[in-house]
Structure formats: C-alpha cells, structure tokens
N, C-alpha and C. Protein backbone atom coordinates (compact mmCIF):
# COMPACT_ATOMS: atom_id res chain seq x y z
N UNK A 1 12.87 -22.29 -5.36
CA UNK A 1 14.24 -21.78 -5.51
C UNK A 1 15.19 -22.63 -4.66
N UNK A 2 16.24 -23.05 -5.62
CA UNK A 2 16.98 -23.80 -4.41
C UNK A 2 17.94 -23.24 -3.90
N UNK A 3 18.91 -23.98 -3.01
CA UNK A 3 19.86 -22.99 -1.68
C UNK A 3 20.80 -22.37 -3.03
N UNK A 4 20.90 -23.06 -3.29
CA UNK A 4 22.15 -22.45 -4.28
C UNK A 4 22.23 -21.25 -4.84
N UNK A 5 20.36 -21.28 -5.52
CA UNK A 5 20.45 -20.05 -6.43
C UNK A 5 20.39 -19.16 -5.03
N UNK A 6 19.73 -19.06 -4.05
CA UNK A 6 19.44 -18.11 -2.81
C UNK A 6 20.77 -17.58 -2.54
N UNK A 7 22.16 -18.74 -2.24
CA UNK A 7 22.85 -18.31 -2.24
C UNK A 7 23.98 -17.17 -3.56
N UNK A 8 23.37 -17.53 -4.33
CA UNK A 8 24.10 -16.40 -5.29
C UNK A 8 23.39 -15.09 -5.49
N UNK A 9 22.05 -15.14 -5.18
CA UNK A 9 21.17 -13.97 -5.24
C UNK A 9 22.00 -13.31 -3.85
N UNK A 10 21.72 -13.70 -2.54
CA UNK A 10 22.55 -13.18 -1.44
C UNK A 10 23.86 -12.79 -2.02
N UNK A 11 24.96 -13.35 -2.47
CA UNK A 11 26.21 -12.82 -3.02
C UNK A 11 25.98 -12.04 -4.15
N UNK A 12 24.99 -11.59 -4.77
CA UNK A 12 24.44 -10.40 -5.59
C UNK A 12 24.32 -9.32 -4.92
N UNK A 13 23.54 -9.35 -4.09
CA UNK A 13 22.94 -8.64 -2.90
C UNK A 13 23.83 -7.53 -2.16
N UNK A 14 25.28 -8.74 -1.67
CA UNK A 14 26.06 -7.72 -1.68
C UNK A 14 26.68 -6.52 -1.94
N UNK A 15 26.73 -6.61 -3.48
CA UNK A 15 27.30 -5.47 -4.24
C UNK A 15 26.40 -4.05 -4.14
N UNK A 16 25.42 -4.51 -3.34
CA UNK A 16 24.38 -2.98 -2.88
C UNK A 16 24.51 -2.32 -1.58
N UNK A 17 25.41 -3.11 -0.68
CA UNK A 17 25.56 -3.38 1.11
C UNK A 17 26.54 -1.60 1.12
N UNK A 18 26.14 -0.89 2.06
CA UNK A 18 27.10 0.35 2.12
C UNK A 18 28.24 0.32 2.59
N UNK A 19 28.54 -0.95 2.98
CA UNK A 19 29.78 -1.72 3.25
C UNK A 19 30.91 -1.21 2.16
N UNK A 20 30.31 -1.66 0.72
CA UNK A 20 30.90 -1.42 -0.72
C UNK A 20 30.68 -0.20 -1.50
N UNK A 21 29.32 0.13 -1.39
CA UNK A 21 28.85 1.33 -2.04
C UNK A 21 29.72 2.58 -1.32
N UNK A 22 29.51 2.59 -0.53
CA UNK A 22 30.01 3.71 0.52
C UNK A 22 31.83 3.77 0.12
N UNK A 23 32.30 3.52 -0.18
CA UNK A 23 33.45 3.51 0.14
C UNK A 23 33.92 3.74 -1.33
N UNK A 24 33.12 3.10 -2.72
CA UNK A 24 32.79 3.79 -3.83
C UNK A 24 32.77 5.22 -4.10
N UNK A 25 31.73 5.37 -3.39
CA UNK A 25 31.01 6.86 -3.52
C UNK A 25 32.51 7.42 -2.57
N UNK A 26 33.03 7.63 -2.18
CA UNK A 26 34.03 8.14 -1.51
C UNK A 26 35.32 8.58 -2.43
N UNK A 27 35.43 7.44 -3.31
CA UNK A 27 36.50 7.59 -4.45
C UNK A 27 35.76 8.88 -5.32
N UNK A 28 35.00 8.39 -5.86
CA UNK A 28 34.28 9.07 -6.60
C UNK A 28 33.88 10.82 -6.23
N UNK A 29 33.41 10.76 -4.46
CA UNK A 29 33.82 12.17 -3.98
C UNK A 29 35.47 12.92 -3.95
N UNK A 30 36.34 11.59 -3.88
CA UNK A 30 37.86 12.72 -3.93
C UNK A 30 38.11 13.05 -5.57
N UNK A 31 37.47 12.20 -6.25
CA UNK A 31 37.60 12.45 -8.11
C UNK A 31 36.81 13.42 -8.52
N UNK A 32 35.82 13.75 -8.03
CA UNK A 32 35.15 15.12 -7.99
C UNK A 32 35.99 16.44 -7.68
N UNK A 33 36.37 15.78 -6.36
CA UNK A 33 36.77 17.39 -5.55
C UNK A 33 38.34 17.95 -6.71
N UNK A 34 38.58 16.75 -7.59
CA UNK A 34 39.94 17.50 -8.00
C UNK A 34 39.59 17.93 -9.57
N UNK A 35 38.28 17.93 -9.56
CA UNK A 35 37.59 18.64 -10.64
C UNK A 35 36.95 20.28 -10.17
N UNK A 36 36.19 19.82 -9.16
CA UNK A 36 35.81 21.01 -8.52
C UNK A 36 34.94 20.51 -7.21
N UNK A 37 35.34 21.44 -6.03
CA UNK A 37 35.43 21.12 -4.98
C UNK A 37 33.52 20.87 -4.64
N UNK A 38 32.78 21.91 -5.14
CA UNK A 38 31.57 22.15 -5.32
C UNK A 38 30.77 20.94 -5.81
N UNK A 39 31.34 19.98 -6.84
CA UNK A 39 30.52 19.07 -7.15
C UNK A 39 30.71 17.79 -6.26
N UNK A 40 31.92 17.62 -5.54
CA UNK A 40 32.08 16.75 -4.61
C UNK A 40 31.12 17.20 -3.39
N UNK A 41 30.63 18.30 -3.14
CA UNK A 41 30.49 18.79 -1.46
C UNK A 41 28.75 18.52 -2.29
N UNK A 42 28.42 18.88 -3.21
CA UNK A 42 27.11 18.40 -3.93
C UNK A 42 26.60 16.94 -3.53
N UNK A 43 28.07 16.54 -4.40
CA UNK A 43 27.57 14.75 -4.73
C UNK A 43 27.37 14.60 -2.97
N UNK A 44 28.08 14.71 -1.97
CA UNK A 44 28.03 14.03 -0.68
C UNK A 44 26.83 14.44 -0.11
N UNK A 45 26.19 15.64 -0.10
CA UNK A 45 25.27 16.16 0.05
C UNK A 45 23.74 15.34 -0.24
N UNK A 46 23.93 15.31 -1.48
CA UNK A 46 22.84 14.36 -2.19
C UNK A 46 22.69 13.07 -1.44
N UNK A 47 23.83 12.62 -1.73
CA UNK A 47 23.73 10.97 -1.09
C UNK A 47 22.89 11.27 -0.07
N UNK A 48 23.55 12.44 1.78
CA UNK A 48 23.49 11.76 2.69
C UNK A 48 21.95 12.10 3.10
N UNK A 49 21.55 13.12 1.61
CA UNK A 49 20.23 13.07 1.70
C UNK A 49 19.09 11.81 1.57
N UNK A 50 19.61 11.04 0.37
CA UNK A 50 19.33 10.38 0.31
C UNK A 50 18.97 8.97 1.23
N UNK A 51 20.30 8.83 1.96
CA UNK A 51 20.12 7.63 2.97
C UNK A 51 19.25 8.13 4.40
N UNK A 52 19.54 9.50 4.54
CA UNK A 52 18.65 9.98 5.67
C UNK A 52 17.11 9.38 5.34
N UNK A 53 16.65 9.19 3.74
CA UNK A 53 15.28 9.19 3.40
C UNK A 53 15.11 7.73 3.94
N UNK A 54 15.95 7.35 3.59
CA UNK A 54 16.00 5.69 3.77
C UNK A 54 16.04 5.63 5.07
N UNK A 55 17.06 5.94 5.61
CA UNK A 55 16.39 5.67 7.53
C UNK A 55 15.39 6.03 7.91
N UNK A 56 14.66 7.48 7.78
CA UNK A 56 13.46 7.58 8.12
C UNK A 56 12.58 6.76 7.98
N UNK A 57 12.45 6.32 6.70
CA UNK A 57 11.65 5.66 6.41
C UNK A 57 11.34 4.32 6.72
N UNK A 58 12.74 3.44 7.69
CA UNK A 58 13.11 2.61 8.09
C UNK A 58 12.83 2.87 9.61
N UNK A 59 13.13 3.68 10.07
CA UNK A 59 12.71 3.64 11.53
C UNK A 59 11.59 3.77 11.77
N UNK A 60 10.68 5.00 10.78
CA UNK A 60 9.16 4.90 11.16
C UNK A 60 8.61 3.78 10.56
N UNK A 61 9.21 2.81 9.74
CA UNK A 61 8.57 0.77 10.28
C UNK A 61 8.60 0.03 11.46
N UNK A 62 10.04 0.13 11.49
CA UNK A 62 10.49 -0.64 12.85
C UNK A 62 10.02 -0.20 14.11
N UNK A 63 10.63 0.92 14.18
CA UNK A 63 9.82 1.32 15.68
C UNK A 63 8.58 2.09 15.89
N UNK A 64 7.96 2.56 14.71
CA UNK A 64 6.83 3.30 14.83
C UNK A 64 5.55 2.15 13.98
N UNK A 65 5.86 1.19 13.25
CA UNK A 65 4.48 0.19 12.52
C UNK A 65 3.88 1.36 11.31
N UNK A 66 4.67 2.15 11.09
CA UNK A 66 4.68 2.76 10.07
C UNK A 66 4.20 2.01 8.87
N UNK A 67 3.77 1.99 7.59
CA UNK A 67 3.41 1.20 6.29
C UNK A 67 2.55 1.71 5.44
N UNK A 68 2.54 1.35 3.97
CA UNK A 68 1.33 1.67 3.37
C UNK A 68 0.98 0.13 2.64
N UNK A 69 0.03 -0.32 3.36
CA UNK A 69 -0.06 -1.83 2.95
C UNK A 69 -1.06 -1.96 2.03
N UNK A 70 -1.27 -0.46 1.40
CA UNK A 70 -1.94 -1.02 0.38
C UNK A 70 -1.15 -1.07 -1.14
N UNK A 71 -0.16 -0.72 -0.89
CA UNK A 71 1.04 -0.74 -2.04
C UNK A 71 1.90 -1.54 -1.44
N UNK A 72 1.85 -2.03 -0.05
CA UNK A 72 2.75 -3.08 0.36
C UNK A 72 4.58 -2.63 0.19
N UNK A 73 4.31 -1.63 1.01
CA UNK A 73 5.56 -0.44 1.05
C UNK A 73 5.80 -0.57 2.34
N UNK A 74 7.20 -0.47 3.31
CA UNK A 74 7.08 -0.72 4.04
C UNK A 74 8.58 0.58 4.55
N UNK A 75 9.37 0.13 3.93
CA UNK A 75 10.90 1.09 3.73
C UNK A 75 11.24 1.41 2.63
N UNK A 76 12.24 2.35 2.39
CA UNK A 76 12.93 2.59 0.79
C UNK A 76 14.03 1.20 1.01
N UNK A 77 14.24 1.03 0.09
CA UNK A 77 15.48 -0.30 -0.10
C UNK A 77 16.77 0.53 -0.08
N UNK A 78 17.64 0.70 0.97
CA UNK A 78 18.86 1.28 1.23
C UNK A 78 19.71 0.37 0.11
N UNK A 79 19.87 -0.68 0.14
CA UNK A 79 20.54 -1.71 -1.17
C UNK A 79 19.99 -0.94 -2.70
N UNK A 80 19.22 -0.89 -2.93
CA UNK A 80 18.60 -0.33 -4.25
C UNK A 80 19.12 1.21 -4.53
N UNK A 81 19.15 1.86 -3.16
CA UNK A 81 19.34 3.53 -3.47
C UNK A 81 20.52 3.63 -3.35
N UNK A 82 21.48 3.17 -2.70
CA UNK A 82 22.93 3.48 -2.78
C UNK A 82 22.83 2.76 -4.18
N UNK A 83 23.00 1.68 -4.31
CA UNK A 83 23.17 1.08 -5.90
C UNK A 83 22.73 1.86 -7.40
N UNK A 84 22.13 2.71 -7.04
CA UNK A 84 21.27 3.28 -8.14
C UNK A 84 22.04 4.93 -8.28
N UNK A 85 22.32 5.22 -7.45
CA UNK A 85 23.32 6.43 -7.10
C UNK A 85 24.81 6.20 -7.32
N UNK A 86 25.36 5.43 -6.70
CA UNK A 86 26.39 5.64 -6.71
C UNK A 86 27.50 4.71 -8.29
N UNK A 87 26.55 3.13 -8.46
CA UNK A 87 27.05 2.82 -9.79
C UNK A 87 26.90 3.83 -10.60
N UNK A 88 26.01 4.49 -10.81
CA UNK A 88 25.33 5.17 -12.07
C UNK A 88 26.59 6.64 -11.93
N UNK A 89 26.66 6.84 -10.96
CA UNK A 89 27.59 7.98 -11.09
C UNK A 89 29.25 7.44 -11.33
N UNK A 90 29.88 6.50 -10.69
CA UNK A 90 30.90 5.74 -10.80
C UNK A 90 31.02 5.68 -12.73
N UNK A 91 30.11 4.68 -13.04
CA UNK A 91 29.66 4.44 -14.52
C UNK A 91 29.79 5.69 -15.14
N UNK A 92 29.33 6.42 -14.85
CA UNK A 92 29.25 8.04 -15.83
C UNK A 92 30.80 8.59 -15.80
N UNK A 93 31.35 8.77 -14.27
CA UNK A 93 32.40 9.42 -14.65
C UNK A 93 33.49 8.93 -15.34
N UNK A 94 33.15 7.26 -15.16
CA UNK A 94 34.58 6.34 -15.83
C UNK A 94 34.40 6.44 -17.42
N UNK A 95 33.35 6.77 -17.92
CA UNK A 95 32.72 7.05 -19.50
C UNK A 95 33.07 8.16 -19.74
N UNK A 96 32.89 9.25 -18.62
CA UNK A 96 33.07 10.26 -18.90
C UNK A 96 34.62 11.00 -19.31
N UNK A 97 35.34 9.77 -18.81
CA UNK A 97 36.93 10.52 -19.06
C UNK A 97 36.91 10.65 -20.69
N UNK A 98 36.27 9.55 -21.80
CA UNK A 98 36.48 9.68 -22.77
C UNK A 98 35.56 10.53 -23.61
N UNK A 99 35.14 11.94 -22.32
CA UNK A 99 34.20 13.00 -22.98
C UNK A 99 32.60 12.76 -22.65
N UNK A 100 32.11 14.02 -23.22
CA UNK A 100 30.50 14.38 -22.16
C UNK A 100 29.74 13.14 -22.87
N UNK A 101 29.76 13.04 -24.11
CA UNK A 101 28.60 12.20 -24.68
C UNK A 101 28.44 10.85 -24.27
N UNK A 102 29.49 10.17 -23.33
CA UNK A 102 29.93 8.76 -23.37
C UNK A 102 29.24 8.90 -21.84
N UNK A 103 28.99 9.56 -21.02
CA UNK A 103 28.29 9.63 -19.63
C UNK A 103 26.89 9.09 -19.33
N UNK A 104 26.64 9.31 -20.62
CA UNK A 104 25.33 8.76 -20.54
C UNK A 104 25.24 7.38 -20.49
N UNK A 105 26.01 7.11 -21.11
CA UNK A 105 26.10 4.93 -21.23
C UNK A 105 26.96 4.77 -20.03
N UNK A 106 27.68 5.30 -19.29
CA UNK A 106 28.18 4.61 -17.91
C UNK A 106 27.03 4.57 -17.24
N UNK A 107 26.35 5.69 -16.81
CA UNK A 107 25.15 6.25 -15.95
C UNK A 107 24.24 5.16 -16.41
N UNK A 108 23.97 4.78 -17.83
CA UNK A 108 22.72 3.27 -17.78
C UNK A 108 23.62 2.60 -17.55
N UNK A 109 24.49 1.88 -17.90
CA UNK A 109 24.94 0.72 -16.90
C UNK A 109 24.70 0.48 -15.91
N UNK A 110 25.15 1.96 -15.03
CA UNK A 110 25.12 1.95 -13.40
C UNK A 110 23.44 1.48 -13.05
N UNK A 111 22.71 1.79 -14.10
CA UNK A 111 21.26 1.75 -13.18
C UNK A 111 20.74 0.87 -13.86
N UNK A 112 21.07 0.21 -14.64
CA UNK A 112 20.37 -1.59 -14.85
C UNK A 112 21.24 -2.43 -13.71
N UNK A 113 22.74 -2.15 -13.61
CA UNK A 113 23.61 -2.67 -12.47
C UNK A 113 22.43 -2.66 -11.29
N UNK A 114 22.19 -1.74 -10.70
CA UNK A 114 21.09 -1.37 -9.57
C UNK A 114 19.86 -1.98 -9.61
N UNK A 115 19.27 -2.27 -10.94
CA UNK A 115 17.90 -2.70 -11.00
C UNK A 115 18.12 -4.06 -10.38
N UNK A 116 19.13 -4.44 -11.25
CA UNK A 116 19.63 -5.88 -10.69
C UNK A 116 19.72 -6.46 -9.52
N UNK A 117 20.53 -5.33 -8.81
CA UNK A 117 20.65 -5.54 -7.31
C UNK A 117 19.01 -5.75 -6.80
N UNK A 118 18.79 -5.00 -7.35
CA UNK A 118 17.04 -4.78 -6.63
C UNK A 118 16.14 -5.59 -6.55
N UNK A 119 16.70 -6.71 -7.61
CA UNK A 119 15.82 -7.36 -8.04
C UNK A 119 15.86 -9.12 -7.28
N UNK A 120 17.48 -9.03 -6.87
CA UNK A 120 17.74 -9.19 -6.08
C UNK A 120 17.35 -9.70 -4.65
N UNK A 121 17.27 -8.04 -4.31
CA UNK A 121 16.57 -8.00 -2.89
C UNK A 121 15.18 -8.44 -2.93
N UNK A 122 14.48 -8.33 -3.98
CA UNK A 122 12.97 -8.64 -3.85
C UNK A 122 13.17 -10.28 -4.00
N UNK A 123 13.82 -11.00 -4.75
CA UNK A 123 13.90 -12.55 -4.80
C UNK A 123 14.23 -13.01 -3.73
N UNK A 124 15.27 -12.29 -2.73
CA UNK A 124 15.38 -12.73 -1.47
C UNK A 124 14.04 -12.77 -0.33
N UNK A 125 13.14 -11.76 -0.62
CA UNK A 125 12.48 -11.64 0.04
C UNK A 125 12.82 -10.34 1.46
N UNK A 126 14.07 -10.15 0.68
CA UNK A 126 14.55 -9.04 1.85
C UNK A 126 13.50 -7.39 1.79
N UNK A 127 12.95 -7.48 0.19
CA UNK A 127 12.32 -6.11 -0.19
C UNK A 127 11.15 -6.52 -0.60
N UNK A 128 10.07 -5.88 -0.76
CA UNK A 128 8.95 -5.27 -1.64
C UNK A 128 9.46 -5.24 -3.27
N UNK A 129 8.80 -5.56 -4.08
CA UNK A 129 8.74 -4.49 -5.67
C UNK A 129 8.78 -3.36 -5.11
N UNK A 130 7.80 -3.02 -4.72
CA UNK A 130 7.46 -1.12 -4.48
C UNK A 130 8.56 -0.68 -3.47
N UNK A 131 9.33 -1.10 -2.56
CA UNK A 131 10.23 -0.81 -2.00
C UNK A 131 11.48 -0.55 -2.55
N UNK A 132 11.71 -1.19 -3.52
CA UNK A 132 12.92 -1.54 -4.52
C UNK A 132 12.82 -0.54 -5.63
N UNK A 133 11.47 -0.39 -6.07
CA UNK A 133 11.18 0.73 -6.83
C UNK A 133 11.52 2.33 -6.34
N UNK A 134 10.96 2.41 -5.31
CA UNK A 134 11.00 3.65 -4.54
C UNK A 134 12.80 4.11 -4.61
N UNK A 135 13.76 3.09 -4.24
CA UNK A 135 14.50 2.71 -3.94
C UNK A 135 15.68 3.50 -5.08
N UNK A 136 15.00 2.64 -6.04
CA UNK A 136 15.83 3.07 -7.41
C UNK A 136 16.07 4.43 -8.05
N UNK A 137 14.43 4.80 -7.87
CA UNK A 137 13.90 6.43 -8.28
C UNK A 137 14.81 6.56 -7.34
N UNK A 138 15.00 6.84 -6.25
CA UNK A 138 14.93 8.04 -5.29
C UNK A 138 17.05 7.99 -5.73
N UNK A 139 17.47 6.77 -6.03
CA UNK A 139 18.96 6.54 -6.36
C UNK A 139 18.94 7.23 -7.61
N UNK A 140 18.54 6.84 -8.69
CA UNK A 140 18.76 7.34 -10.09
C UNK A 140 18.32 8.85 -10.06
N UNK A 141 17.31 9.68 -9.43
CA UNK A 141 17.55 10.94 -9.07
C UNK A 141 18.73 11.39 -9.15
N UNK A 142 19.59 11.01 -7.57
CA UNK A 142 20.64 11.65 -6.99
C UNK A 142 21.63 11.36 -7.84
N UNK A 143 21.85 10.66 -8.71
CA UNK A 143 23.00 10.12 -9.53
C UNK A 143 23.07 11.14 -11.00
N UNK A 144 21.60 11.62 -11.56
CA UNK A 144 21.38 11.93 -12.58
C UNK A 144 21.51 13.32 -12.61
N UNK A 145 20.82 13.91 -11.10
CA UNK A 145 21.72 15.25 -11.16
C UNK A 145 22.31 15.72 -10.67
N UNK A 146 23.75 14.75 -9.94
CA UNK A 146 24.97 15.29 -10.14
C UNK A 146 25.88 15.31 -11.78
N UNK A 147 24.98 14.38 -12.54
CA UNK A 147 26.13 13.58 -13.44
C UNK A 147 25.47 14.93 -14.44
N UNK A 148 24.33 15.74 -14.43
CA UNK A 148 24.50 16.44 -15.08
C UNK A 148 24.64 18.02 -15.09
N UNK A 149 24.92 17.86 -13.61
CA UNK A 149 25.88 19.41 -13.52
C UNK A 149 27.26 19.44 -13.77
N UNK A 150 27.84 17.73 -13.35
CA UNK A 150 29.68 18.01 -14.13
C UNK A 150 29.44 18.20 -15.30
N UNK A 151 28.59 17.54 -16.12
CA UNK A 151 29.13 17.29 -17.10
C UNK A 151 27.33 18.79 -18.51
N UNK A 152 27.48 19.27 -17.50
CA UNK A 152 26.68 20.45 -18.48
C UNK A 152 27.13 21.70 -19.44
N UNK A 153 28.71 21.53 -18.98
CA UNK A 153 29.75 21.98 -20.26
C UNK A 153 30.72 20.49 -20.48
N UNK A 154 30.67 20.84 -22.00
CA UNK A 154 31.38 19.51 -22.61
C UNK A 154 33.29 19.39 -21.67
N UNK A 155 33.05 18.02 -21.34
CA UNK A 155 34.51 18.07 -20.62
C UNK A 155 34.75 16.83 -20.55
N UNK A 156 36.00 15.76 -20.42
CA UNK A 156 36.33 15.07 -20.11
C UNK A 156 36.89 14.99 -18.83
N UNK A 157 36.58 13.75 -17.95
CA UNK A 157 36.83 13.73 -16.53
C UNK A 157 38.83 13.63 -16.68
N UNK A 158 39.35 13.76 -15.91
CA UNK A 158 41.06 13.48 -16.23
C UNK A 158 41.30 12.31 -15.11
N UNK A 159 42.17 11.94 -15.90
CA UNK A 159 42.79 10.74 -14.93
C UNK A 159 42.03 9.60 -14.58
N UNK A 160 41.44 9.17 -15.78
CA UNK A 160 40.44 8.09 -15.59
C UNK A 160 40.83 6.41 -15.29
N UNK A 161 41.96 6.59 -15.60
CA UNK A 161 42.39 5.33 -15.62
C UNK A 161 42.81 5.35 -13.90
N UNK A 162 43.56 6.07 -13.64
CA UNK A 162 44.02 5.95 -12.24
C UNK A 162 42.55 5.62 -11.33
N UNK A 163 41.49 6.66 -11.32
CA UNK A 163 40.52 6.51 -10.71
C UNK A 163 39.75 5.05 -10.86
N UNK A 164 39.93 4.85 -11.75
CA UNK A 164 39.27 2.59 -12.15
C UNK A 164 40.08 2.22 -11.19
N UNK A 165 41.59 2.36 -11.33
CA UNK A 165 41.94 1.53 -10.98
C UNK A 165 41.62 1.79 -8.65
N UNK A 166 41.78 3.14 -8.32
CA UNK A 166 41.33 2.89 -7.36
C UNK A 166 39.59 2.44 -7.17
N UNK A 167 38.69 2.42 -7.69
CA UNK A 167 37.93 2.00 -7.68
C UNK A 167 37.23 0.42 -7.68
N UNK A 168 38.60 -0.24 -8.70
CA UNK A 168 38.55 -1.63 -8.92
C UNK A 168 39.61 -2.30 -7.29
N UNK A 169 40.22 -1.57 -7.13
CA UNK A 169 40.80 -2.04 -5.37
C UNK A 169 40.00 -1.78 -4.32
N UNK A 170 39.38 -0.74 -4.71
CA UNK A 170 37.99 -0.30 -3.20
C UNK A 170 37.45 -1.58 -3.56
N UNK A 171 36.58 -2.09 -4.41
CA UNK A 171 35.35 -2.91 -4.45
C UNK A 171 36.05 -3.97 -4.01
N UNK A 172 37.41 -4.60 -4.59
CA UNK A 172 37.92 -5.47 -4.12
C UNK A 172 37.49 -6.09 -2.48
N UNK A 173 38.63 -4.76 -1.79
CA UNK A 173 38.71 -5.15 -0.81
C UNK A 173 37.28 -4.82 -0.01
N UNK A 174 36.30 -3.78 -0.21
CA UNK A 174 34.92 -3.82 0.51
C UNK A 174 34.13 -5.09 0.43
N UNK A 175 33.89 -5.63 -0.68
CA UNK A 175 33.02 -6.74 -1.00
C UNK A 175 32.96 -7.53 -0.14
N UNK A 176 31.97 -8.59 0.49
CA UNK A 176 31.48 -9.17 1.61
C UNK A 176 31.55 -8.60 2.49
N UNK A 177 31.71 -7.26 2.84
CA UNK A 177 31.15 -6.90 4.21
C UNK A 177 30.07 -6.25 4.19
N UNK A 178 29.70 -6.04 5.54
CA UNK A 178 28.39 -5.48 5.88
C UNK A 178 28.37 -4.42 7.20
N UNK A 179 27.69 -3.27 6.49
CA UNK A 179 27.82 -2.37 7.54
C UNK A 179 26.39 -2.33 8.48
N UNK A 180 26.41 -1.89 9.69
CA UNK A 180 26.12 -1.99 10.73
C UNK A 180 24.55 -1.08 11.01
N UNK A 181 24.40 -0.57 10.02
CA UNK A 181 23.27 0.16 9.92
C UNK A 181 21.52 -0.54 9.64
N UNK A 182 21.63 -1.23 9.58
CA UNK A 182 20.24 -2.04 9.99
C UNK A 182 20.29 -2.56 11.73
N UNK A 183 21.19 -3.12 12.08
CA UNK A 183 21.19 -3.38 13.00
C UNK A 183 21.16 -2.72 14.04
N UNK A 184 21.75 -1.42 13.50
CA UNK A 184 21.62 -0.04 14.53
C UNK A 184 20.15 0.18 14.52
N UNK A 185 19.33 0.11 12.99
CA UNK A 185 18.00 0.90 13.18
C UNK A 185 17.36 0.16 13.69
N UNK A 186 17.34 -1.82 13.91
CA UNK A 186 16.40 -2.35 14.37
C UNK A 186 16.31 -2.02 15.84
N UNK A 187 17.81 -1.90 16.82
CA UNK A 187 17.82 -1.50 17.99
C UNK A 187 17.38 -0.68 18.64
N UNK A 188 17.28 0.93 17.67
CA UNK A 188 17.31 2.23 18.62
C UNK A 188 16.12 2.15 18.14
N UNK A 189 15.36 1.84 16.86
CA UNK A 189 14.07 2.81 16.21
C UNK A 189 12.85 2.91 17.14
N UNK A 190 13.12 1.48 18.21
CA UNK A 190 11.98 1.82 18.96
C UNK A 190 12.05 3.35 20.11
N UNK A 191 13.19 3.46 20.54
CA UNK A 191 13.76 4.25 21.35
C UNK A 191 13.02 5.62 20.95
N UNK A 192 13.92 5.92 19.78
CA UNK A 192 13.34 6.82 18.87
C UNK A 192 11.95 7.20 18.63
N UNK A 193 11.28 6.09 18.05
CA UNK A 193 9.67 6.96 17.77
C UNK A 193 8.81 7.00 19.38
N UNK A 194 9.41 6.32 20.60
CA UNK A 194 8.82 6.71 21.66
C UNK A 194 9.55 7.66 21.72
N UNK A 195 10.38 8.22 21.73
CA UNK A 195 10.58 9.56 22.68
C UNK A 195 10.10 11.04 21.56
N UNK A 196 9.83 10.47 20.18
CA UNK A 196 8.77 11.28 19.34
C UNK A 196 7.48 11.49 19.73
N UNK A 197 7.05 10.68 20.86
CA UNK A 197 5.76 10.15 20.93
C UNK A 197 5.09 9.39 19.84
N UNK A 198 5.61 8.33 18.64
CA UNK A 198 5.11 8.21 17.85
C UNK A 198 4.93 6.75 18.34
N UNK A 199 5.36 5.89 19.23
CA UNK A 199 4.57 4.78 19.43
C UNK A 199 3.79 4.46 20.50
C-alpha cells in the first residue's frame, strides 16, 4: 500500500472520529426532541450506552491485557460504532422527512457509509475485522431501534431541509478533528484496572 492510498484511508477514517460523529448525533438529538422529547432522551441514552461499551472494552485492553486472541478481538471499534449509529440514524431521518417508507434507504446508506469507515480502520491497521465487526453490530443496533420507534406510526420527520442543512455545516466544520478520548483511555486505563484490582 502506498503513502498515498494510507493517506486517504486515514482521511476516510476521519469521518468515524467523535470529533464529527458526536456533534452529528447532537443535531439529530435537538431534531428529535422537536418531534418528541422521549425519542431524543432515548436516542442519547442509547448512544452513551453504547460508547460506555466501547470504553470498557478499551480500558480492560489497555490497562487490564484484557483480549480474546483467539478471534483476535481486542476492543469494540469506537470509529465503527459511532459510524454505524449515528449515519444510519442521520440517513433515516433525512429520508424520513419524505415519509416512513423512505427510512429505510437512509438507515442503509448510513450503514454501508459505516462499513466503509470500518473497513477503513482495519486497512489502517488501526482495528481487527472482528473488532470492526463487533463495532458495527453493536452501532446498527442502536441506530435501528431508535429509527424504529419514531417512525412505528407512519409520519414524516418536518423540517427536513433545515435539519441537512444544519447537519451539512456541523460536518463541515467538525471534520479533521479529533477528540481526546483514546488518549484519555491510554493514560488513566492503567490507573483504573489497578485500583479494580484487575492488574
């Protein structure tokens, strides 16, 4: 592989960083809440379940030697599970303004979008397959059932256009950054599973 392609796989890569996702999923929680307050306090819910899985599962590597090396699993891919969650829901609701049946084709977009990312991370060498996998499931879950409690009476989302368009300025301006959360877990995790007693 040469630098080049590495470097565009890395600028792929990005578009999974919670740098971008996060701030996504945020639009997407105030476009909820003015549907109903319940599916926003849901959707946030889900997520921060979700990334909690992902740190755990990240700290008991780093600081605990945690693994299952016989599937060569090591963490969930935080890049893969925000990506798999939050496009797929983004995708659904922007389909969804033009009614329930069209949710379904945002929601696959969002999660071939994600596979991509994932696929990604494994060419970098940053992930596992099975990490990336784990990754995806555990994203396309959280994405699939929020997208089908809004939308389990026939409805169109409102104000779809406005919401793209804040959505197409979030990604804008998030893109190339990187948030701080690996670097936090490589620091403390040892901290952590000693004072668990786990190392």
């Amino acid at each position: 592989m040469t630098s080049k392609q590495i470097f565009y796989l890395w600028a792929f890569s990005n578009f999974g960083d919670a740098a971008l996702t996060l701030p996504i999923a945020l639009v997407c929680g105030l476009w909820l809440r003015s549907v109903d307050k319940r599916l926003a306090l849901f959707w946030a819910l889900s997520l921060a379940a979700g990334m909690a899985l992902v740190g755990v599962s990240k700290i008991l590597y780093a600081g605990c030697g945690v693994e299952l090396s016989a599937i060569d699993f090591r963490m969930i891919s935080g890049h893969t599970m925000l990506s798999a969650s939050v496009y797929a829901v983004a995708g659904g609701l922007l389909l969804g303004g033009f009614g329930t049946a069209w949710y379904r084709l945002g929601a696959a977009g969002g999660l071939v979008f994600a596979a991509m990312i994932g696929f990604s991370r494994v060419a970098t060498n940053a992930h596992t397959t099975s990490e990336v996998i784990a990754g995806w499931l555990l994203g396309a879950a959280i994405a699939l059932l929020l997208l089908m409690r809004v939308f389990e009476q026939p409805r169109k989302m409102p104000r779809a256009v406005f919401a793209g368009v804040a959505l197409l300025v979030v990604s804008t301006l998030a893109y190339g950054h990187h948030a701080p959360f690996q670097a936090m877990i490589e620091r403390y995790s040892w901290w952590v599973c000693k004072g668990l007693g786990l190392s």
